[in-house]
C-alpha atoms as a PDB file:
ATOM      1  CA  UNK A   1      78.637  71.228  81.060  1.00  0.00           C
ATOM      2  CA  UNK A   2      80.317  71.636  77.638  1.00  0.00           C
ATOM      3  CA  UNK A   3      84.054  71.201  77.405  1.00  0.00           C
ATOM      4  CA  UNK A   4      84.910  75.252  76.557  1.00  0.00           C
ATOM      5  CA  UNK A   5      82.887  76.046  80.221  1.00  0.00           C
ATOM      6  CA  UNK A   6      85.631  73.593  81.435  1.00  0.00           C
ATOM      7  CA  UNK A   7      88.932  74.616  79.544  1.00  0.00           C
ATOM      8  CA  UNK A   8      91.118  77.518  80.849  1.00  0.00           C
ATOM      9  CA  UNK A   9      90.263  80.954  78.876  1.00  0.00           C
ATOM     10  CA  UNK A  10      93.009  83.006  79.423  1.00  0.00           C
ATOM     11  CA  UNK A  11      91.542  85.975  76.988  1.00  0.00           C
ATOM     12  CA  UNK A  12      88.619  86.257  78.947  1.00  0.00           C
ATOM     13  CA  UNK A  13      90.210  85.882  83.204  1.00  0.00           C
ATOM     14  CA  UNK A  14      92.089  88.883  84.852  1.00  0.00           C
ATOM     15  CA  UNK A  15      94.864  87.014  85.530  1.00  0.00           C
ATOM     16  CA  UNK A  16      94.042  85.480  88.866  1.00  0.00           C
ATOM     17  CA  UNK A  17      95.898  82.337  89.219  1.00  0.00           C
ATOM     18  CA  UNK A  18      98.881  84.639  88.831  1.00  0.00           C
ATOM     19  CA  UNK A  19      98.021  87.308  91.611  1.00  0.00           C
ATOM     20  CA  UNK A  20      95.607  85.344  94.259  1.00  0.00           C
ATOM     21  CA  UNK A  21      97.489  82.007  94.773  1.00  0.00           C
ATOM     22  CA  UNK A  22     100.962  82.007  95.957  1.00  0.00           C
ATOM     23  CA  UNK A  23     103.939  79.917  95.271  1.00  0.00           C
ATOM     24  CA  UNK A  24     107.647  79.131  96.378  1.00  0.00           C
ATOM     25  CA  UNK A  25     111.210  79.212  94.766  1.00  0.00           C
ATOM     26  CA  UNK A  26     111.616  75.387  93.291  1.00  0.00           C
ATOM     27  CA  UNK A  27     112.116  73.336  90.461  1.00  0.00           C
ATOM     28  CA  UNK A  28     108.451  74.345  89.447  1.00  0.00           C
ATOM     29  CA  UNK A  29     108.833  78.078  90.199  1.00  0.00           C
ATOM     30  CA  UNK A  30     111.882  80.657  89.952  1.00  0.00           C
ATOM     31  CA  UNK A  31     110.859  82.848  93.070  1.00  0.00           C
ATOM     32  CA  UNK A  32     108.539  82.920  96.021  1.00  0.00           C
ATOM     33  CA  UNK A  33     105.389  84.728  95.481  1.00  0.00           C
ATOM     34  CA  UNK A  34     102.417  84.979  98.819  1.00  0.00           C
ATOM     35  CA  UNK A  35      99.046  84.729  97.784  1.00  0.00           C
ATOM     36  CA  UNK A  36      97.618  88.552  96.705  1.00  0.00           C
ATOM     37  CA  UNK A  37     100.585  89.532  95.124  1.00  0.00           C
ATOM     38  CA  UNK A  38     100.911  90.000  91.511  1.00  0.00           C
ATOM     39  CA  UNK A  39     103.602  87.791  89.736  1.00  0.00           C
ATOM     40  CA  UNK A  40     106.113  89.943  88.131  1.00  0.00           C
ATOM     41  CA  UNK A  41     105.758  88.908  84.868  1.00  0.00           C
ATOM     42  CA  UNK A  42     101.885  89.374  84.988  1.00  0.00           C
ATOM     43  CA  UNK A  43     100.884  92.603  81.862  1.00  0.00           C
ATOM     44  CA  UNK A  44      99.011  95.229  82.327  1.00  0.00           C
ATOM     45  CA  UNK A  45      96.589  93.624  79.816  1.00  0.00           C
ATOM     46  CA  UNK A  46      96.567  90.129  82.290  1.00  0.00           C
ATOM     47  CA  UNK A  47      98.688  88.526  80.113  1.00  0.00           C
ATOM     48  CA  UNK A  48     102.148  86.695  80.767  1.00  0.00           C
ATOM     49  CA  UNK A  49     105.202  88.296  79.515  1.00  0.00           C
ATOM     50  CA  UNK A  50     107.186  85.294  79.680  1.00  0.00           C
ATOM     51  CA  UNK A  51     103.855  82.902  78.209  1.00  0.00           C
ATOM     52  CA  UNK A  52     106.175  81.523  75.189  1.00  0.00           C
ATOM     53  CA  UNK A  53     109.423  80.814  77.394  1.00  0.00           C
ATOM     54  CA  UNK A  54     107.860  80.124  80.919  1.00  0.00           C
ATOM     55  CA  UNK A  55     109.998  76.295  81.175  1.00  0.00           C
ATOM     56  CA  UNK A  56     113.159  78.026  80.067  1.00  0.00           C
ATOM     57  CA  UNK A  57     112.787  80.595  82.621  1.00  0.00           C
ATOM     58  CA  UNK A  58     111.732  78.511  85.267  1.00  0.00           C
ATOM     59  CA  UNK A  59     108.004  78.843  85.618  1.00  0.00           C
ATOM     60  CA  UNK A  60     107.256  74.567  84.722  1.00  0.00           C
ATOM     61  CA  UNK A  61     104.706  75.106  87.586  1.00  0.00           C
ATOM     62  CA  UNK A  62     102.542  77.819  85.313  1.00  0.00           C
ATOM     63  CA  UNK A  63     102.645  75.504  82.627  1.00  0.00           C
ATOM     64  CA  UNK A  64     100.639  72.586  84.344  1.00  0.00           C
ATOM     65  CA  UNK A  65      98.333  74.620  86.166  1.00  0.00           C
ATOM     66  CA  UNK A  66      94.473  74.183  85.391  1.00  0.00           C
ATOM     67  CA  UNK A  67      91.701  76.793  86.543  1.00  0.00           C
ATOM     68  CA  UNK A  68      89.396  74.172  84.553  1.00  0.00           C
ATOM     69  CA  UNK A  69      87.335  77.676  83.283  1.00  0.00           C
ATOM     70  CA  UNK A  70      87.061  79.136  86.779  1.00  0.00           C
ATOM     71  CA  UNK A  71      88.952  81.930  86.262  1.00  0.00           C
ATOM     72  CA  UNK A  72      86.490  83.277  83.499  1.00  0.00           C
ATOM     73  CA  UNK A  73      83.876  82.330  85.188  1.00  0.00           C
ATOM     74  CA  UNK A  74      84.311  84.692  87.694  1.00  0.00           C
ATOM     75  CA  UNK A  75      86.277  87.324  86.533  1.00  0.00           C
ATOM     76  CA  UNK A  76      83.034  87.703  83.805  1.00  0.00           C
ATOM     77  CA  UNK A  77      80.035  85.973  85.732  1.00  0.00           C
ATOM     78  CA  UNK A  78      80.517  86.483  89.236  1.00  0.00           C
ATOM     79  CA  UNK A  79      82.098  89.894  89.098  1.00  0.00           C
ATOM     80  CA  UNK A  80      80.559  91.170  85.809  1.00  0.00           C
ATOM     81  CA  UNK A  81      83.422  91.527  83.836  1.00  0.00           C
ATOM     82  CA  UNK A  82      84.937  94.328  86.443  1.00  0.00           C
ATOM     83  CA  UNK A  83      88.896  93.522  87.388  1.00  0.00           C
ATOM     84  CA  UNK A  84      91.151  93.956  90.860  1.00  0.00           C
ATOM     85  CA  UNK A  85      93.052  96.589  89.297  1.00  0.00           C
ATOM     86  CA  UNK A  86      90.349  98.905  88.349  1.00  0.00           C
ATOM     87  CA  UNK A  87      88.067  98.095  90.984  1.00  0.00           C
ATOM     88  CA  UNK A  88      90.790  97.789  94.440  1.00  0.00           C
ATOM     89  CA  UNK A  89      87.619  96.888  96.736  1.00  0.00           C
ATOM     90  CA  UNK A  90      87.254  93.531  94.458  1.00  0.00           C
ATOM     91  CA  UNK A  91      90.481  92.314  95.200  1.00  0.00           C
ATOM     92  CA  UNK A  92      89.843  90.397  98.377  1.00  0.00           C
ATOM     93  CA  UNK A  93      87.039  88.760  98.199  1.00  0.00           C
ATOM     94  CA  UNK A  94      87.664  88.270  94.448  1.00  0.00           C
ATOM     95  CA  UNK A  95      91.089  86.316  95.536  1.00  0.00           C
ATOM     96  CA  UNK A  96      89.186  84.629  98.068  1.00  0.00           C
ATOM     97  CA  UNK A  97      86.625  83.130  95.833  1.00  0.00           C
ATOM     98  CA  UNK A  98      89.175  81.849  93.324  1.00  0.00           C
ATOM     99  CA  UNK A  99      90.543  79.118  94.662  1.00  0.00           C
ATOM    100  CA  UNK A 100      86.933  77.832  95.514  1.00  0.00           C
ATOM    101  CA  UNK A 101      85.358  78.034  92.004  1.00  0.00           C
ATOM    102  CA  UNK A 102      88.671  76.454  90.980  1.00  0.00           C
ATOM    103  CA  UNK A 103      87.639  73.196  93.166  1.00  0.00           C
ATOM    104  CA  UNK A 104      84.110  73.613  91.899  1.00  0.00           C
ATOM    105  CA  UNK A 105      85.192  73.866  88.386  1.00  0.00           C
ATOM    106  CA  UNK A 106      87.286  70.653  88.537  1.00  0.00           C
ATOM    107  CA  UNK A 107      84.526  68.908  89.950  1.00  0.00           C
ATOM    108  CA  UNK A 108      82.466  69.427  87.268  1.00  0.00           C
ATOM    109  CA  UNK A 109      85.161  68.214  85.558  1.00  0.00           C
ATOM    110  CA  UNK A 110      84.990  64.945  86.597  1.00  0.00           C
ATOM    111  CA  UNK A 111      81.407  64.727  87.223  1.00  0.00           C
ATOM    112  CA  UNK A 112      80.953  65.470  82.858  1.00  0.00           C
ATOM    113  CA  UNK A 113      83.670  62.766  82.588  1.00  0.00           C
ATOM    114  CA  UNK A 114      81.448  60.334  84.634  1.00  0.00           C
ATOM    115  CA  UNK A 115      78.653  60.807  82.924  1.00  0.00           C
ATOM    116  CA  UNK A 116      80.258  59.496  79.653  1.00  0.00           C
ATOM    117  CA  UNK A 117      81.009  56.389  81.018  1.00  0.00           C
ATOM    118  CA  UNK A 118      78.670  53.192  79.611  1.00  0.00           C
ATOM    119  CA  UNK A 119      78.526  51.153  82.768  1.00  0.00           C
ATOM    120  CA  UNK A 120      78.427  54.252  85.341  1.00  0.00           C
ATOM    121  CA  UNK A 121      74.473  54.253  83.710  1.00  0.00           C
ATOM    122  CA  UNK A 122      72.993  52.797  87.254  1.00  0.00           C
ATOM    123  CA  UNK A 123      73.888  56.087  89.008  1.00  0.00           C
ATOM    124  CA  UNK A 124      73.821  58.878  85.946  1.00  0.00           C
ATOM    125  CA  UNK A 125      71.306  60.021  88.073  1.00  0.00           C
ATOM    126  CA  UNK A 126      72.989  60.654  91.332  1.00  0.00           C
ATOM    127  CA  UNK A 127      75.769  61.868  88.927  1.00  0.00           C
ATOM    128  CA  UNK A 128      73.441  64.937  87.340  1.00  0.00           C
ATOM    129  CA  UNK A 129      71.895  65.830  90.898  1.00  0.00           C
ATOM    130  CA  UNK A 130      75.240  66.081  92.147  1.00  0.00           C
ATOM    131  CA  UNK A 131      77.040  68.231  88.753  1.00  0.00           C
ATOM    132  CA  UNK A 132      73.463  69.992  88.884  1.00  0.00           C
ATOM    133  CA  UNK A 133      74.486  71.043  92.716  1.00  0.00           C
ATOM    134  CA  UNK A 134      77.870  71.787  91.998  1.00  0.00           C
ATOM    135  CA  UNK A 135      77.034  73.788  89.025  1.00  0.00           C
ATOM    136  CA  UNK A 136      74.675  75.587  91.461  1.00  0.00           C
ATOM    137  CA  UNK A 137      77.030  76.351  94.008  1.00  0.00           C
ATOM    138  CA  UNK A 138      79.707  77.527  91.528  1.00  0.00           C
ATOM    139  CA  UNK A 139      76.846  80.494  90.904  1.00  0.00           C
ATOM    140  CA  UNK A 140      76.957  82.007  93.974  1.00  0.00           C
ATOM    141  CA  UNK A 141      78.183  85.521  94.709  1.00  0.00           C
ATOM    142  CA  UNK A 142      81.755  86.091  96.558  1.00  0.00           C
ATOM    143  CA  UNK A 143      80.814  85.872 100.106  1.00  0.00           C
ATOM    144  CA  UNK A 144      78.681  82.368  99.394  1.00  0.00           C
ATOM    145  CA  UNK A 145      81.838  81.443  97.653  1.00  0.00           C
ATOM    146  CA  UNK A 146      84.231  82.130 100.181  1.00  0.00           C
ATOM    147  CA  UNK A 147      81.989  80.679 102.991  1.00  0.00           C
ATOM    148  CA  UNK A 148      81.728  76.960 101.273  1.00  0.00           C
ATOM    149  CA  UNK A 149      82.520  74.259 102.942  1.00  0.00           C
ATOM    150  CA  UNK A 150      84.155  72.687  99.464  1.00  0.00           C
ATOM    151  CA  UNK A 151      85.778  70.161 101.356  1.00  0.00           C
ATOM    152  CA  UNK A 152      82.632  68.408 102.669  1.00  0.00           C
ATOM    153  CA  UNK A 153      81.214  68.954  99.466  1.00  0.00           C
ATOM    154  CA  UNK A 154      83.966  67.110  97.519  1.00  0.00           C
ATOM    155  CA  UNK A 155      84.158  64.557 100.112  1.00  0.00           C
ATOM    156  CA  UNK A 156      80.117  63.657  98.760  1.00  0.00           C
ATOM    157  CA  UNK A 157      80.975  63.937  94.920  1.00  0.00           C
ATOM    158  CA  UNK A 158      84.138  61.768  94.968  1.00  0.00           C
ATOM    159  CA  UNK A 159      82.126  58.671  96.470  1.00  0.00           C
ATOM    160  CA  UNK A 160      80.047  59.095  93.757  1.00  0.00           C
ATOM    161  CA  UNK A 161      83.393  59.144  91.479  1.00  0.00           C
ATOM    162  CA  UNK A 162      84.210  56.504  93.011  1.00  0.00           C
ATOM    163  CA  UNK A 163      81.218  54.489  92.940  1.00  0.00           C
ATOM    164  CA  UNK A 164      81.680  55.258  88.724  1.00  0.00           C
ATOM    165  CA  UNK A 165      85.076  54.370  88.758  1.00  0.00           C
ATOM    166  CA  UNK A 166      84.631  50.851  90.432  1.00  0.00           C
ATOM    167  CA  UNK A 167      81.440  50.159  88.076  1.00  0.00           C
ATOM    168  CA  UNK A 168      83.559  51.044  85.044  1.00  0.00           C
ATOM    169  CA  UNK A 169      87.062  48.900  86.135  1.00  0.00           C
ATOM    170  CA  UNK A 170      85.264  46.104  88.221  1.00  0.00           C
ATOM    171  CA  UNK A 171      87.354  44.322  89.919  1.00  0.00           C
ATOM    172  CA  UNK A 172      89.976  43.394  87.313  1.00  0.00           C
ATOM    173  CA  UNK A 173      93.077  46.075  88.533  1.00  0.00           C
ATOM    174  CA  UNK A 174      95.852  46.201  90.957  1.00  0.00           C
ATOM    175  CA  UNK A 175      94.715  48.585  93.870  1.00  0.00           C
ATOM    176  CA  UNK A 176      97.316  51.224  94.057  1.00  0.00           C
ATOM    177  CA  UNK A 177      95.060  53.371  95.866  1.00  0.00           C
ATOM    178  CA  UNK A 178      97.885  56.929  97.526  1.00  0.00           C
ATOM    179  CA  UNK A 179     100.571  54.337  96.785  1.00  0.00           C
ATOM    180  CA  UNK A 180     104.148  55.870  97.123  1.00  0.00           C
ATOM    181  CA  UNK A 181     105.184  54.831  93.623  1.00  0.00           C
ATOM    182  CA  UNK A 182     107.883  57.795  93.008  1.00  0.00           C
ATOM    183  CA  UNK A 183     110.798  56.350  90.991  1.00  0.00           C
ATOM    184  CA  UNK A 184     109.219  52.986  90.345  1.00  0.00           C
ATOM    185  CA  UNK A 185     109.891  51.226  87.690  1.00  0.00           C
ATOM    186  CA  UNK A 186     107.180  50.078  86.103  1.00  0.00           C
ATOM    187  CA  UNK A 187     108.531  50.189  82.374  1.00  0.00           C
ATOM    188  CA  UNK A 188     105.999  47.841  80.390  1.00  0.00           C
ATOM    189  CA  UNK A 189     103.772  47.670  83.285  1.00  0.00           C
ATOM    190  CA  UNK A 190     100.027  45.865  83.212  1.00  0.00           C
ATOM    191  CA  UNK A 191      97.782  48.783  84.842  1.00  0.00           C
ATOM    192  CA  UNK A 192      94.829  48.331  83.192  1.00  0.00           C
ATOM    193  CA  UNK A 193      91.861  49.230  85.334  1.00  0.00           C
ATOM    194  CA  UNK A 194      94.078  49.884  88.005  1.00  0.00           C
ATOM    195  CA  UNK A 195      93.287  51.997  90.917  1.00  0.00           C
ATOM    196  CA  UNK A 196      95.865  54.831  90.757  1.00  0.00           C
ATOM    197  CA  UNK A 197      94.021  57.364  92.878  1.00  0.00           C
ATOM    198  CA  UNK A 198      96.256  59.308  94.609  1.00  0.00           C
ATOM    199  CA  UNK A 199      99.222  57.841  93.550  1.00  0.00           C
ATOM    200  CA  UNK A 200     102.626  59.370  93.987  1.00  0.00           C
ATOM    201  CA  UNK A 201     104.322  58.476  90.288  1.00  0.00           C
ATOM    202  CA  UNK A 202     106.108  61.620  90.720  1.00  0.00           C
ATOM    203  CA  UNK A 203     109.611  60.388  87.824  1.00  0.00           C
ATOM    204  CA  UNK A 204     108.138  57.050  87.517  1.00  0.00           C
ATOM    205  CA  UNK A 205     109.188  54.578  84.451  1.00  0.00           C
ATOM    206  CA  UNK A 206     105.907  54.283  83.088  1.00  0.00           C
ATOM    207  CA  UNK A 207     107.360  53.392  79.625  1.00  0.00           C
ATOM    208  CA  UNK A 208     105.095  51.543  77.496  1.00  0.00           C
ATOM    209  CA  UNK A 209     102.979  50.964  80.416  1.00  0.00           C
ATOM    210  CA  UNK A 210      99.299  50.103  79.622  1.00  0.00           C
ATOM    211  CA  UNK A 211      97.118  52.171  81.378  1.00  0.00           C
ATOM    212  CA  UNK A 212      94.104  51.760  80.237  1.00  0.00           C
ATOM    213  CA  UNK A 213      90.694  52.422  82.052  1.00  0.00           C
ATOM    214  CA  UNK A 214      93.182  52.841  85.176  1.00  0.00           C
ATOM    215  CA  UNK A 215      91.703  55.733  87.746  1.00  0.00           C
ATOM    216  CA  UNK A 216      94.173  58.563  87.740  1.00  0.00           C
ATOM    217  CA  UNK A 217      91.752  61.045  89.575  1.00  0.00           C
ATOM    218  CA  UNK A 218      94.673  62.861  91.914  1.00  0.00           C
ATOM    219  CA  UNK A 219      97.805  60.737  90.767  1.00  0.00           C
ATOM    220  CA  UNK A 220     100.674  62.831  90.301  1.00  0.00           C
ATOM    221  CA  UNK A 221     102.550  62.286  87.587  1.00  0.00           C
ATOM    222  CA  UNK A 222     105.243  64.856  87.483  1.00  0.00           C
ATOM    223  CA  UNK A 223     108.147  63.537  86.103  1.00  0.00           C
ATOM    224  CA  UNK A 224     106.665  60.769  85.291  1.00  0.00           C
ATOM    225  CA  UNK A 225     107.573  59.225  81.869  1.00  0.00           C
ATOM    226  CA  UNK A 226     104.775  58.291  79.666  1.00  0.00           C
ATOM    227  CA  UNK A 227     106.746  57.892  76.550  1.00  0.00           C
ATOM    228  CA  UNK A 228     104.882  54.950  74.220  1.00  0.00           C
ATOM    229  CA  UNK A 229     102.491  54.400  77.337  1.00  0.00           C
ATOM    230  CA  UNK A 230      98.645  53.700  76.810  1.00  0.00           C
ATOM    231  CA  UNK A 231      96.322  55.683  78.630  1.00  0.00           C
ATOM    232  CA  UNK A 232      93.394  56.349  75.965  1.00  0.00           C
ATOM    233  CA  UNK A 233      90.382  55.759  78.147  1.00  0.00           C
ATOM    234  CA  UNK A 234      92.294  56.519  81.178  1.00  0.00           C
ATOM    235  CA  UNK A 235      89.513  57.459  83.694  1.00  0.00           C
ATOM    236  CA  UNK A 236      89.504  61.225  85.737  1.00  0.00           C
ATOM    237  CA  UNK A 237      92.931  61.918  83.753  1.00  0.00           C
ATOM    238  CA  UNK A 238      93.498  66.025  83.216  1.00  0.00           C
ATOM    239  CA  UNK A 239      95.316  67.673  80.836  1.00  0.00           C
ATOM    240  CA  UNK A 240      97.623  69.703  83.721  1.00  0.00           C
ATOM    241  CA  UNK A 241      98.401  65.736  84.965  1.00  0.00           C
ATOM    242  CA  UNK A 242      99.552  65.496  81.370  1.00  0.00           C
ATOM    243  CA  UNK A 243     101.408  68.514  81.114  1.00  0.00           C
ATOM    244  CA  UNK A 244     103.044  67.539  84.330  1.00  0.00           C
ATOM    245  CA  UNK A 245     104.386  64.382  82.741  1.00  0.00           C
ATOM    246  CA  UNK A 246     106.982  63.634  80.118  1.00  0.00           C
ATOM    247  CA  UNK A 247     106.125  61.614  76.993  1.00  0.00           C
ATOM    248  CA  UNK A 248     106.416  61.622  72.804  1.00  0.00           C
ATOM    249  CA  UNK A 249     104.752  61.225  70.072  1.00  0.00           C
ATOM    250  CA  UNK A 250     103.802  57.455  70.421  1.00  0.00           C
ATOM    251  CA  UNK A 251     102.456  58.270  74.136  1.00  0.00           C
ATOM    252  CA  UNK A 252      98.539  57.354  73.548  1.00  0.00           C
ATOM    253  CA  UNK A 253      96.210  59.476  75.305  1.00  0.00           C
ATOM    254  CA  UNK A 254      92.466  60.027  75.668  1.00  0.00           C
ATOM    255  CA  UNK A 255      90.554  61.747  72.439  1.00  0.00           C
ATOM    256  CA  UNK A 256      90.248  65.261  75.126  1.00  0.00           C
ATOM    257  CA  UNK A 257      93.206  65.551  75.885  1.00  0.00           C
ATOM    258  CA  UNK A 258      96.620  66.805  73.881  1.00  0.00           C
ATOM    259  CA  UNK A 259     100.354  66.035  73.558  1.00  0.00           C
ATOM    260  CA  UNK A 260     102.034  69.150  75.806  1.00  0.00           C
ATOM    261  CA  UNK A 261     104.975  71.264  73.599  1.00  0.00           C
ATOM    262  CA  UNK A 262     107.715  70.059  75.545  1.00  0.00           C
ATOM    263  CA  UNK A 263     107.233  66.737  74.618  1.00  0.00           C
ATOM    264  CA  UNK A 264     109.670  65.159  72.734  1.00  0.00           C
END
């Protein structure tokens, strides 16, 4: 998979993270929205009204959200381009299938990022098979999409994530494996090759914490603050985890990914 079938395309998706999933009145999100219904500030053209201002107006959630390319995918592959509005009939199953091409779509993810890794080599093979599955089951029309059992099929690709993960660390890391770690301080920290799967570092001091070649597949790091941390190399780490996160200008992060706007 190339990195553009992976990366959101807003331009080319008829807005369906913003009509088929829901979400509630918090510090992510201004107002409750159910799944199905269109968010108020979603255009007639599927774009946001509120795109440039969505953290001053309390929409942080939006802003740390990843489709990882499933929302183009099929709003132009597995429906052909046609859209909810136009086509009522489409809305359903076309909200049902979202959410599973999203999980597909992050898999592959994770599955590309595997396959860069040196010392994963004994099991590139198992790796392909599996993104060649996944890839396969992302192409299947709404009903076979709605009728996947993702969850089993996750289950099977992360212990082959895993079984990357461990080749690439060893056995060098602190096992922090779902660790409640929100708050800590851990300001200067030594996480290198640490397993952080999982992890709750939801407003964690991870100032000038070295986090190299730690697994972050899952860890949530909202709030957490990454200013002058280390994570280049820092395994299964996503953009939205990023985005999620506060940091500056001397926060190091992997060649992929990007300093967020709101960063200081």
């Amino acid at each position: 998979m190339t990195g553009d079938e992976l990366r959101a395309d807003c331009s080319r998706c008829v807005g369906l993270c913003c009509v088929a999933l829901p979400f509630a009145a918090s510090a992510d999100f201004a107002v409750d929205k159910p799944a199905g219904t269109p968010c108020t500030n979603l255009l007639a053209d599927f774009r946001c009204g509120i795109h440039s201002r969505l953290r001053a107006e309390g929409f942080a959630g939006c802003t740390v959200f990843d489709c990882f390319g499933a929302g183009q995918r099929l709003s132009q592959d597995t429906f052909g381009g046609r859209d909810w509005r136009q086509s009522p009939e489409l809305r359903q199953p076309m909200f049902d299938a979202f959410p599973v091409m999203r999980q597909l779509h992050e898999l592959l993810y994770y599955l590309t990022e595997a396959l860069r890794l040196p010392a994963a080599r004994p099991i590139h093979d198992a790796l392909r098979a599996a993104l060649d599955e996944t890839d396969q089951l992302a192409r299947g029309g709404p009903a076979d999409l709605a009728a996947l059992d993702v969850t089993a099929h996750r289950d099977r690709v992360n212990s082959l994530l895993l079984q990357a993960s461990e080749l690439t660390r060893g056995t060098r890391g602190k096992n922090h494996r779902g660790a409640d770690l929100i708050g800590a301080k851990l300001r200067g920290a030594d996480l290198r090759d640490a397993n952080l799967r999982g992890a709750y570092l939801i407003g964690a001091d991870l100032r000038r914490a070295d986090l190299r070649q730690a697994d972050l597949i899952g860890a949530d790091l909202r709030g957490a603050n990454l200013a002058g941390a280390d994570l280049t190399a820092g395994l299964f780490l996503t953009q939205a985890q990023v985005n999620a996160a506060r940091g500056d200008v001397t926060t190091r992060l992997p060649e992929a990914l990007t300093h967020p706007a709101h960063w200081s």
